[in-house]
PDB file of N, CA and C in Angstrom:
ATOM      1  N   UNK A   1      24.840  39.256 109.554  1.00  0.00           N
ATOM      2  CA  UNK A   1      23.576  39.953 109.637  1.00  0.00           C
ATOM      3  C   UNK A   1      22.479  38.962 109.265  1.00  0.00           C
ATOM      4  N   UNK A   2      21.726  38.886 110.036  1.00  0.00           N
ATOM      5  CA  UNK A   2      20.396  37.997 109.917  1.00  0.00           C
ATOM      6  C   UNK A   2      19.317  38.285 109.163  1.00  0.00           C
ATOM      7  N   UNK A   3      18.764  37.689 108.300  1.00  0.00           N
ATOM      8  CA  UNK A   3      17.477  37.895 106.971  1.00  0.00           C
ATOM      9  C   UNK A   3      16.054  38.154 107.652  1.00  0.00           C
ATOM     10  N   UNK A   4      16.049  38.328 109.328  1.00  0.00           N
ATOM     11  CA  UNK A   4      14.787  38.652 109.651  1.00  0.00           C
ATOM     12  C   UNK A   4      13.930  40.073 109.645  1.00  0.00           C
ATOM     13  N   UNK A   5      13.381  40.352 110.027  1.00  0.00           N
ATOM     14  CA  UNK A   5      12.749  41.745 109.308  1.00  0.00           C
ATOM     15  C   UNK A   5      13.190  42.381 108.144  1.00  0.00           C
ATOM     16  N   UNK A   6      12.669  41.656 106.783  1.00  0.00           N
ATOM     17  CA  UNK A   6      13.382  42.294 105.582  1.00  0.00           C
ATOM     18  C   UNK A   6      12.679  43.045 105.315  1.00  0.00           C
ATOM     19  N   UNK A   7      11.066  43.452 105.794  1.00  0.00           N
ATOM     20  CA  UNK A   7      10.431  44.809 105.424  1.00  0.00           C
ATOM     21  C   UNK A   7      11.233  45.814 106.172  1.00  0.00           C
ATOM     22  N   UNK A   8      11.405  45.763 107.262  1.00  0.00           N
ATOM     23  CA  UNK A   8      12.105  46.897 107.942  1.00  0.00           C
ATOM     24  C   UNK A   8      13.819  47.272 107.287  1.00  0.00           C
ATOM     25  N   UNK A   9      14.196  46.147 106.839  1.00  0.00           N
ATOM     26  CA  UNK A   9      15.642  46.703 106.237  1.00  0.00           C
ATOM     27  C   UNK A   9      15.563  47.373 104.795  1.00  0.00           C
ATOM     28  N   UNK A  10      14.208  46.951 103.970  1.00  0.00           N
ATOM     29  CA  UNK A  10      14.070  47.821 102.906  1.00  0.00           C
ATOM     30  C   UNK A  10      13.530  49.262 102.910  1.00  0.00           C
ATOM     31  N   UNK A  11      12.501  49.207 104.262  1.00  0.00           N
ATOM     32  CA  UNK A  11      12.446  50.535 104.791  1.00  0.00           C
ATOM     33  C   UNK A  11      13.738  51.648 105.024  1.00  0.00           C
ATOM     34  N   UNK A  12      14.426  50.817 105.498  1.00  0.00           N
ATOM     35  CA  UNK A  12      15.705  51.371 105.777  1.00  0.00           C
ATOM     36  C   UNK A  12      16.386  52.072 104.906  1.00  0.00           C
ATOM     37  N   UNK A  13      16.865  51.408 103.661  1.00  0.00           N
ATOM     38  CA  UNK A  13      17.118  51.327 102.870  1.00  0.00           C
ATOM     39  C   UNK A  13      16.661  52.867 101.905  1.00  0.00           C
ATOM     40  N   UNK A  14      15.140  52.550 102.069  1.00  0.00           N
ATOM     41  CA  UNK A  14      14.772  53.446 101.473  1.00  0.00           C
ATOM     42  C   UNK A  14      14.840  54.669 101.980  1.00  0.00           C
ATOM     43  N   UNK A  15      14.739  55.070 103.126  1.00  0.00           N
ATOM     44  CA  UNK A  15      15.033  56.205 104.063  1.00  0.00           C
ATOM     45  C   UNK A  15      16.797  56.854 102.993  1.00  0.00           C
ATOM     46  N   UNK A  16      17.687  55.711 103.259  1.00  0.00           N
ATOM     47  CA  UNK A  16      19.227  55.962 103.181  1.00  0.00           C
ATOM     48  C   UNK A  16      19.194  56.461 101.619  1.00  0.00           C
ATOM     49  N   UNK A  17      18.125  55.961 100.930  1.00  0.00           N
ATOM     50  CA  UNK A  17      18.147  56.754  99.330  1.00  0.00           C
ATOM     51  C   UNK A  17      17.611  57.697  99.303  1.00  0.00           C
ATOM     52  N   UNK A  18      16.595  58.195 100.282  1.00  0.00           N
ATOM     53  CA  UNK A  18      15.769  59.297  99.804  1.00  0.00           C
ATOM     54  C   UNK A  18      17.240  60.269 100.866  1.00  0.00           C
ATOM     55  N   UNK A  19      17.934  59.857 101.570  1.00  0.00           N
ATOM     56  CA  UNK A  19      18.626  60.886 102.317  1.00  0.00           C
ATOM     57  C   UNK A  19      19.199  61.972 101.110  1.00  0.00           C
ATOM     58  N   UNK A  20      19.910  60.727 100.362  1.00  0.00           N
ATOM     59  CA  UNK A  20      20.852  60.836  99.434  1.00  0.00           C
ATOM     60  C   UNK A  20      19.936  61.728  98.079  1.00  0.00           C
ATOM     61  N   UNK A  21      18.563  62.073  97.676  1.00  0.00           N
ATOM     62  CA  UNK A  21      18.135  62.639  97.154  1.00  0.00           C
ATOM     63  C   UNK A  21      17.940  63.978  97.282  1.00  0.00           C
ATOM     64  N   UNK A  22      17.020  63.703  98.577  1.00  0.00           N
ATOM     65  CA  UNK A  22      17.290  65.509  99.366  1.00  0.00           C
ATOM     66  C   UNK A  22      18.539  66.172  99.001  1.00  0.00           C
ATOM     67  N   UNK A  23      19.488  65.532  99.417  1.00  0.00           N
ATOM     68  CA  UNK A  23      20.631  66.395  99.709  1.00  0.00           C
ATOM     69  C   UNK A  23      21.907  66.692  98.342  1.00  0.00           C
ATOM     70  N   UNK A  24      20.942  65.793  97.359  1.00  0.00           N
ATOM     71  CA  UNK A  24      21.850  66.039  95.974  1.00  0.00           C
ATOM     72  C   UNK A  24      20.536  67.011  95.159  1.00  0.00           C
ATOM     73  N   UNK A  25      19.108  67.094  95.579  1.00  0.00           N
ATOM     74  CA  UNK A  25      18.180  68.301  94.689  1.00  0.00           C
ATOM     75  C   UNK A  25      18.635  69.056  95.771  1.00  0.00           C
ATOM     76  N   UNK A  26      18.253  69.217  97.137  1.00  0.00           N
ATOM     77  CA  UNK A  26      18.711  70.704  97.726  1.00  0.00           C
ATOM     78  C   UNK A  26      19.550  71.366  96.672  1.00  0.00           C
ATOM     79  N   UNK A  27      21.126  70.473  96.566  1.00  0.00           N
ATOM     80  CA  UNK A  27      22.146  71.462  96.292  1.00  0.00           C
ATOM     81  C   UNK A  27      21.865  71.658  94.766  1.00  0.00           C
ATOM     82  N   UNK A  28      21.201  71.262  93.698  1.00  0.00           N
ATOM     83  CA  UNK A  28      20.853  71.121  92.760  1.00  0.00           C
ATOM     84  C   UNK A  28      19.730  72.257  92.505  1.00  0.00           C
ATOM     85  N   UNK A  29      18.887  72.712  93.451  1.00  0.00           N
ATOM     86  CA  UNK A  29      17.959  73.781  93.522  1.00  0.00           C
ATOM     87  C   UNK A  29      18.730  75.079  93.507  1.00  0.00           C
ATOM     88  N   UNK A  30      20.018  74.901  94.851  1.00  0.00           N
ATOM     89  CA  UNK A  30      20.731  76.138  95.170  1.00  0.00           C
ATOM     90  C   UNK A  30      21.294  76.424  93.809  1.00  0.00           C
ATOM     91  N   UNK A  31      22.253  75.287  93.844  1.00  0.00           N
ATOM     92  CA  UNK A  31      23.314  75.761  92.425  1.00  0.00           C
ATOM     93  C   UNK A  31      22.063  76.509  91.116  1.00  0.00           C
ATOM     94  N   UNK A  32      21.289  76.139  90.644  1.00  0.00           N
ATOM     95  CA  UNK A  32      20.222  76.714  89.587  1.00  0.00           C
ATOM     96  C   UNK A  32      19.993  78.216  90.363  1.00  0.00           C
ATOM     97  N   UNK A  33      19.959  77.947  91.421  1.00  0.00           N
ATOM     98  CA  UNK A  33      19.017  79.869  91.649  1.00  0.00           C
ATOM     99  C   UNK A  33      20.449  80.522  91.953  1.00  0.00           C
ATOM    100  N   UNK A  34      21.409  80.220  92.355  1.00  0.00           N
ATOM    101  CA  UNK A  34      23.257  80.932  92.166  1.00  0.00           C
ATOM    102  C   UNK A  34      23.225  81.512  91.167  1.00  0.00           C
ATOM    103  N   UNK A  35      22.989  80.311  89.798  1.00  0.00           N
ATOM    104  CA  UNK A  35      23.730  80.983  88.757  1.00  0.00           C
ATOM    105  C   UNK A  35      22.271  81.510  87.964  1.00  0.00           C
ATOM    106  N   UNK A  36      21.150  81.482  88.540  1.00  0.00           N
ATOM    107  CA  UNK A  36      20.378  82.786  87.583  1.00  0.00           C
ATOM    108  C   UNK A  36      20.940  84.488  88.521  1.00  0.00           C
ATOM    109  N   UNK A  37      21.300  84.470  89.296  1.00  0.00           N
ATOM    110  CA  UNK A  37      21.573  85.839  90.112  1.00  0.00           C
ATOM    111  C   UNK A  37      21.068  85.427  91.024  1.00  0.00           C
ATOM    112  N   UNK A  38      21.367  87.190  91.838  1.00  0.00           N
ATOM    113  CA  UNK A  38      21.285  87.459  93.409  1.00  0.00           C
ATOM    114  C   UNK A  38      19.720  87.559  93.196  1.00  0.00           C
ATOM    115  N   UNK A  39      19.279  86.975  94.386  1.00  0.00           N
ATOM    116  CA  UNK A  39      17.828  86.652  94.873  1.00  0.00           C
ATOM    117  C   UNK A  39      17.320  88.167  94.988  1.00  0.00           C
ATOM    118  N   UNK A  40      16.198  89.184  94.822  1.00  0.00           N
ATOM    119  CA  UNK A  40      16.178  89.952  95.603  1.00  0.00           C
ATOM    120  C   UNK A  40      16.459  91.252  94.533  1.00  0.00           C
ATOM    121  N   UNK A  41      16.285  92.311  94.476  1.00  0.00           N
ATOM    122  CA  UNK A  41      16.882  93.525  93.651  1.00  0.00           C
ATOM    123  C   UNK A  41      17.798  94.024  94.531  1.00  0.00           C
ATOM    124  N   UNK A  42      18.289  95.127  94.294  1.00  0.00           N
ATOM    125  CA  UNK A  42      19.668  96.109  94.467  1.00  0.00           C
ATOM    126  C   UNK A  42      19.166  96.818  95.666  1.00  0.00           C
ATOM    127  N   UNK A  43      17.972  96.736  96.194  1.00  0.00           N
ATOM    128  CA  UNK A  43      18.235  97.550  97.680  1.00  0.00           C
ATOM    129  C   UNK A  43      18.119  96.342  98.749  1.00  0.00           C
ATOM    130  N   UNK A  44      18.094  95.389  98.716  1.00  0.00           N
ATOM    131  CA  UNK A  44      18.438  94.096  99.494  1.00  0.00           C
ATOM    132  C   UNK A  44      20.100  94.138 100.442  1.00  0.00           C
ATOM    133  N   UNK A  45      20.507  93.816 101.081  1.00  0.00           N
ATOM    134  CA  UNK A  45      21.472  94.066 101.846  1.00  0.00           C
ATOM    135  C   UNK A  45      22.081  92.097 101.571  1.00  0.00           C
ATOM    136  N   UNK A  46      23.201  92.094 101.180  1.00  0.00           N
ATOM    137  CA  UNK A  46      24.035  90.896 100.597  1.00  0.00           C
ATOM    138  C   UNK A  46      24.165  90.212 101.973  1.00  0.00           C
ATOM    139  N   UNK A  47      23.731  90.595 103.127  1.00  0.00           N
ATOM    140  CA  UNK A  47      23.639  89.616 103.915  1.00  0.00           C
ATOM    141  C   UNK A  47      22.618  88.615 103.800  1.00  0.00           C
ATOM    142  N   UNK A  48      21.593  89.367 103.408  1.00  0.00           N
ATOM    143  CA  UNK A  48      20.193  88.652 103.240  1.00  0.00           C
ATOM    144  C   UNK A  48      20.365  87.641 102.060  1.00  0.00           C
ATOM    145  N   UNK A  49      20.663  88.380 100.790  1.00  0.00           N
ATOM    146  CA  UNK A  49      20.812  87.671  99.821  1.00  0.00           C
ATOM    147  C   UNK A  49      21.789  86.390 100.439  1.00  0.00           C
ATOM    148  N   UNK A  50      22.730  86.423 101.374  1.00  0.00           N
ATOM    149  CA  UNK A  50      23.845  85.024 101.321  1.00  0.00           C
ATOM    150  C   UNK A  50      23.028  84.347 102.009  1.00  0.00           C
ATOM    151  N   UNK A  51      21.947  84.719 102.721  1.00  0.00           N
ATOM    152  CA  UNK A  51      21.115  84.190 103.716  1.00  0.00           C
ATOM    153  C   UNK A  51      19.820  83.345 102.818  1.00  0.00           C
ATOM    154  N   UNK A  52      19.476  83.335 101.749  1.00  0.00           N
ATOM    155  CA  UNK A  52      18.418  83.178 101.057  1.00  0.00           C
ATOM    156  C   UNK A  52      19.205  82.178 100.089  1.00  0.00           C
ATOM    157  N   UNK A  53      20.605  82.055  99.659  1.00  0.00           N
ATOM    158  CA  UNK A  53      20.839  80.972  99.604  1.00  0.00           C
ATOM    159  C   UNK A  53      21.703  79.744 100.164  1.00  0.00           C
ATOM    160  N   UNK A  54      22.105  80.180 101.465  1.00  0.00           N
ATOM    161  CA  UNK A  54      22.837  79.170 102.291  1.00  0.00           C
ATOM    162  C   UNK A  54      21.549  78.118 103.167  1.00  0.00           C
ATOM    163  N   UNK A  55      20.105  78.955 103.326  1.00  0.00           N
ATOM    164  CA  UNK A  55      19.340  78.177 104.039  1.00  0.00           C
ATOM    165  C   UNK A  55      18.928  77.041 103.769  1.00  0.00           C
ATOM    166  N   UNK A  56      18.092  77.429 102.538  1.00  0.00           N
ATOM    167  CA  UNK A  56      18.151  75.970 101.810  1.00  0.00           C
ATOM    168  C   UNK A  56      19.166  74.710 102.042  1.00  0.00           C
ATOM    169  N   UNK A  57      20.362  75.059 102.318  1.00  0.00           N
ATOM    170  CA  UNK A  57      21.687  74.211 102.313  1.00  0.00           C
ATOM    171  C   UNK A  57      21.302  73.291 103.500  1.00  0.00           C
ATOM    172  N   UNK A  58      21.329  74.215 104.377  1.00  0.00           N
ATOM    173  CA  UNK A  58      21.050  73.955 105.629  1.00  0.00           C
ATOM    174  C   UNK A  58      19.924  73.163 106.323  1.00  0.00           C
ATOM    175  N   UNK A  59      18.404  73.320 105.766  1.00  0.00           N
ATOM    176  CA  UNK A  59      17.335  72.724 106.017  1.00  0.00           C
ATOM    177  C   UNK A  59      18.153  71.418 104.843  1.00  0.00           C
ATOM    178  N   UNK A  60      18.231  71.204 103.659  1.00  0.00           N
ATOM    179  CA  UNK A  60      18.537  70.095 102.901  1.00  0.00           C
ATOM    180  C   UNK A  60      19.763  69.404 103.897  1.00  0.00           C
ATOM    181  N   UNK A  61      20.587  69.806 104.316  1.00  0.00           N
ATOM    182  CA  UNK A  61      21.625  69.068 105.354  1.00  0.00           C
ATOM    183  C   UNK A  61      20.743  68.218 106.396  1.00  0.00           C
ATOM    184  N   UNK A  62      19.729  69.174 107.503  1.00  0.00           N
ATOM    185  CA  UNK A  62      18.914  68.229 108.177  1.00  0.00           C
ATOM    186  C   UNK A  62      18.229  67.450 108.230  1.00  0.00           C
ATOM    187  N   UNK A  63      17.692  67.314 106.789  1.00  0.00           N
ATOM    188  CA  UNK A  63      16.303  66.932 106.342  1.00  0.00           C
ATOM    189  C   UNK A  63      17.611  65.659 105.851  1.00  0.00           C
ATOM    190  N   UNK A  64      18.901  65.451 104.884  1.00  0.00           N
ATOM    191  CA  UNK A  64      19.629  64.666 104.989  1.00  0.00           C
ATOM    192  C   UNK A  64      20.335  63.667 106.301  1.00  0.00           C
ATOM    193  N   UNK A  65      20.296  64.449 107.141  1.00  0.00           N
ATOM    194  CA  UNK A  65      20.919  63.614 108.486  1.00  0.00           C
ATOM    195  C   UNK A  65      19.475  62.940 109.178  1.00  0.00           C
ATOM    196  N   UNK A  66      18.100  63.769 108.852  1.00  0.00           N
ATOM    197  CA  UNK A  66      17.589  63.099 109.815  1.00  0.00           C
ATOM    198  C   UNK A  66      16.788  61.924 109.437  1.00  0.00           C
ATOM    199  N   UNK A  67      16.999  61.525 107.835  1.00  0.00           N
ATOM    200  CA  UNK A  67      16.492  60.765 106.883  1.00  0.00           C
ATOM    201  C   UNK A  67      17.308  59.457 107.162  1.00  0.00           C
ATOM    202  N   UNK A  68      18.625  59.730 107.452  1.00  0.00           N
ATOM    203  CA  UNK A  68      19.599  58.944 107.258  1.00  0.00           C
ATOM    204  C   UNK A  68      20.194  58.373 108.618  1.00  0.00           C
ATOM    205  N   UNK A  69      19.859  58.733 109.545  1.00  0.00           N
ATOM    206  CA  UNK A  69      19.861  58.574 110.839  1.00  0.00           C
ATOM    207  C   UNK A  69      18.504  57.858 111.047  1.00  0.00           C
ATOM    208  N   UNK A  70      17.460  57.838 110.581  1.00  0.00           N
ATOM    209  CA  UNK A  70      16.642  57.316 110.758  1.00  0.00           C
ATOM    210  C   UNK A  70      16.160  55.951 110.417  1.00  0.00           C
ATOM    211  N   UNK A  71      17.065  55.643 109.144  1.00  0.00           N
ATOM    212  CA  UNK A  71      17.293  54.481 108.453  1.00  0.00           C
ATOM    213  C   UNK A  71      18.796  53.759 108.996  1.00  0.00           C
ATOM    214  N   UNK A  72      18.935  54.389 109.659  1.00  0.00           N
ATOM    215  CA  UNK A  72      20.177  53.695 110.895  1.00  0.00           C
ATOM    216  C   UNK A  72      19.833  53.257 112.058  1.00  0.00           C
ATOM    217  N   UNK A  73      18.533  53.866 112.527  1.00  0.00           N
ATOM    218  CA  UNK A  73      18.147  53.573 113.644  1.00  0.00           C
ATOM    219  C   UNK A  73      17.095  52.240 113.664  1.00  0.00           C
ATOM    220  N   UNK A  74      16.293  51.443 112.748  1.00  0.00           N
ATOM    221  CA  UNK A  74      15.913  50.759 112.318  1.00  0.00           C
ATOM    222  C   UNK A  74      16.388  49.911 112.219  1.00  0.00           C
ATOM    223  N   UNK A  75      18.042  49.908 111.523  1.00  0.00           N
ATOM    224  CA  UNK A  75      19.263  48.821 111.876  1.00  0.00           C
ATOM    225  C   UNK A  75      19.442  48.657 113.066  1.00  0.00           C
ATOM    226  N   UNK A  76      20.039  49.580 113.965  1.00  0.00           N
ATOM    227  CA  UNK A  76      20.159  49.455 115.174  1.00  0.00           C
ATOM    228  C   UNK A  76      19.026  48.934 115.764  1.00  0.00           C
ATOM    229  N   UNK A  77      17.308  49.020 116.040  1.00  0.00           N
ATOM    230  CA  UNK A  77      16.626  48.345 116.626  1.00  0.00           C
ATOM    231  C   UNK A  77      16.703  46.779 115.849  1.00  0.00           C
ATOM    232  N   UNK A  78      17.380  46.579 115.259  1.00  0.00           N
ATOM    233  CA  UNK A  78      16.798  44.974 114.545  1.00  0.00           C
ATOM    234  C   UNK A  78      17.857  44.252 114.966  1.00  0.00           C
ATOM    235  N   UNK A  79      19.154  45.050 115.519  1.00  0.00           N
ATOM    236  CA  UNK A  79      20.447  44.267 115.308  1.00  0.00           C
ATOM    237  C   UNK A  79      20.506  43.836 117.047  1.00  0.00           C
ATOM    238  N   UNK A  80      19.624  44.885 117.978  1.00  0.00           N
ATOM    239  CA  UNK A  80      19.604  44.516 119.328  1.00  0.00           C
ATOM    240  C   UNK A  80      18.788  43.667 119.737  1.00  0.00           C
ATOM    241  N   UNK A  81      17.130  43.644 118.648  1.00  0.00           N
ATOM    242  CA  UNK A  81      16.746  42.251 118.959  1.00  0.00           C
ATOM    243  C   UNK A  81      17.222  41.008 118.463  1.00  0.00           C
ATOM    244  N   UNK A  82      17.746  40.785 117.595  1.00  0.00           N
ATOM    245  CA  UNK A  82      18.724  40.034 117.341  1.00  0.00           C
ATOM    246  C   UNK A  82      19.803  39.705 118.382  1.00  0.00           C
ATOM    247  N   UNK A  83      20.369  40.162 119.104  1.00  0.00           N
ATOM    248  CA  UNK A  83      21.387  40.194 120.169  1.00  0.00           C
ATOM    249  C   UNK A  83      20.953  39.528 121.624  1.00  0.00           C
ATOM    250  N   UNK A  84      19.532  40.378 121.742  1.00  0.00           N
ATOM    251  CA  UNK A  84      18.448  39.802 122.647  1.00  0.00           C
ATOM    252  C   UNK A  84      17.918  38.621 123.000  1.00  0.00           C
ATOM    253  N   UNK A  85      18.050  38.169 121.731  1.00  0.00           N
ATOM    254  CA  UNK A  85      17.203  37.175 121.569  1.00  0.00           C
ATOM    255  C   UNK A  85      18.597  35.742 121.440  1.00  0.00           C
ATOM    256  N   UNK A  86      19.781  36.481 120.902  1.00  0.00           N
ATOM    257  CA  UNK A  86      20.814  35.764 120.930  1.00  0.00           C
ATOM    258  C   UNK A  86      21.152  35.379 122.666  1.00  0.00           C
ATOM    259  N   UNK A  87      21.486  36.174 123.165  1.00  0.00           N
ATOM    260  CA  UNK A  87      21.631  36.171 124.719  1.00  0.00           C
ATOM    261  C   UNK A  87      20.770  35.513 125.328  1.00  0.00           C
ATOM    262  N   UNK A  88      19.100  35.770 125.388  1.00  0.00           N
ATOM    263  CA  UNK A  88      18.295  34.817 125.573  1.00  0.00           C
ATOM    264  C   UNK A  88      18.001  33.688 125.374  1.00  0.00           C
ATOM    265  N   UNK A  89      18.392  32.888 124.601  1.00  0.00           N
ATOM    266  CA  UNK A  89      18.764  31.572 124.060  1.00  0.00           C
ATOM    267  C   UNK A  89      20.010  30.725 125.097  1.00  0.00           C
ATOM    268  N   UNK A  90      21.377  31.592 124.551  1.00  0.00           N
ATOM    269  CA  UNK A  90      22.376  31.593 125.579  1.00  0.00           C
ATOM    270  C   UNK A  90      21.758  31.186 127.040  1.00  0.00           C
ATOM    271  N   UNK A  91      21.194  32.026 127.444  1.00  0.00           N
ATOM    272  CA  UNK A  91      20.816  31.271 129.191  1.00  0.00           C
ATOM    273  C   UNK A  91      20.258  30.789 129.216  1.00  0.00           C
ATOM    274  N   UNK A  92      19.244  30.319 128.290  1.00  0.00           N
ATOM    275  CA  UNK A  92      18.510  29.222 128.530  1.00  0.00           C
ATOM    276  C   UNK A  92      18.961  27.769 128.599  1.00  0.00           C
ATOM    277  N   UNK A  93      19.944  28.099 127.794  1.00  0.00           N
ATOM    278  CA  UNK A  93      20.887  26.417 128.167  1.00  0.00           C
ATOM    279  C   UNK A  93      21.519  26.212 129.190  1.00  0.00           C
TER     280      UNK A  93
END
């Protein structure tokens, strides 16, 4: 792996930590409002209530993949100009 664009690989980087934040407070928010009780009083229907805390899960899952996919994709553009530029060299000789 080549030392060129090191702002963009710390960008990266940072994307791949904040993934890893989201998705350890998401579940860190859920687990706290679980164990104070069911969301909601006694005429609420327990679908709703499972619904009020699985969502959260769910937006924190995407908001994880798309953090982290995004700081992958940054690799991937650096590693093809790199390749590009490798190949381009290549025919020039």
């Amino acid at each position: 792996m080549s030392e060129n664009y090191k702002a963009l690989r710390i960008i990266s980087i940072a994307f791949k930590v904040l993934a890893v934040l989201v998705f350890l407070g998401t579940n860190l928010i859920t687990v706290l409002n679980f164990m104070q009780g069911p969301p909601g009083g006694p005429n609420q229907h327990m679908a709703f209530n499972i619904f009020n805390l699985l969502f959260p899960i769910f937006i924190g899952l995407f908001k994880t993949l798309f953090l982290y996919a995004l700081g992958e994709l940054i690799i991937l553009f650096i590693e093809v100009k790199s390749d590009l530029a490798k190949i381009n060299h290549s025919l020039r000789k």
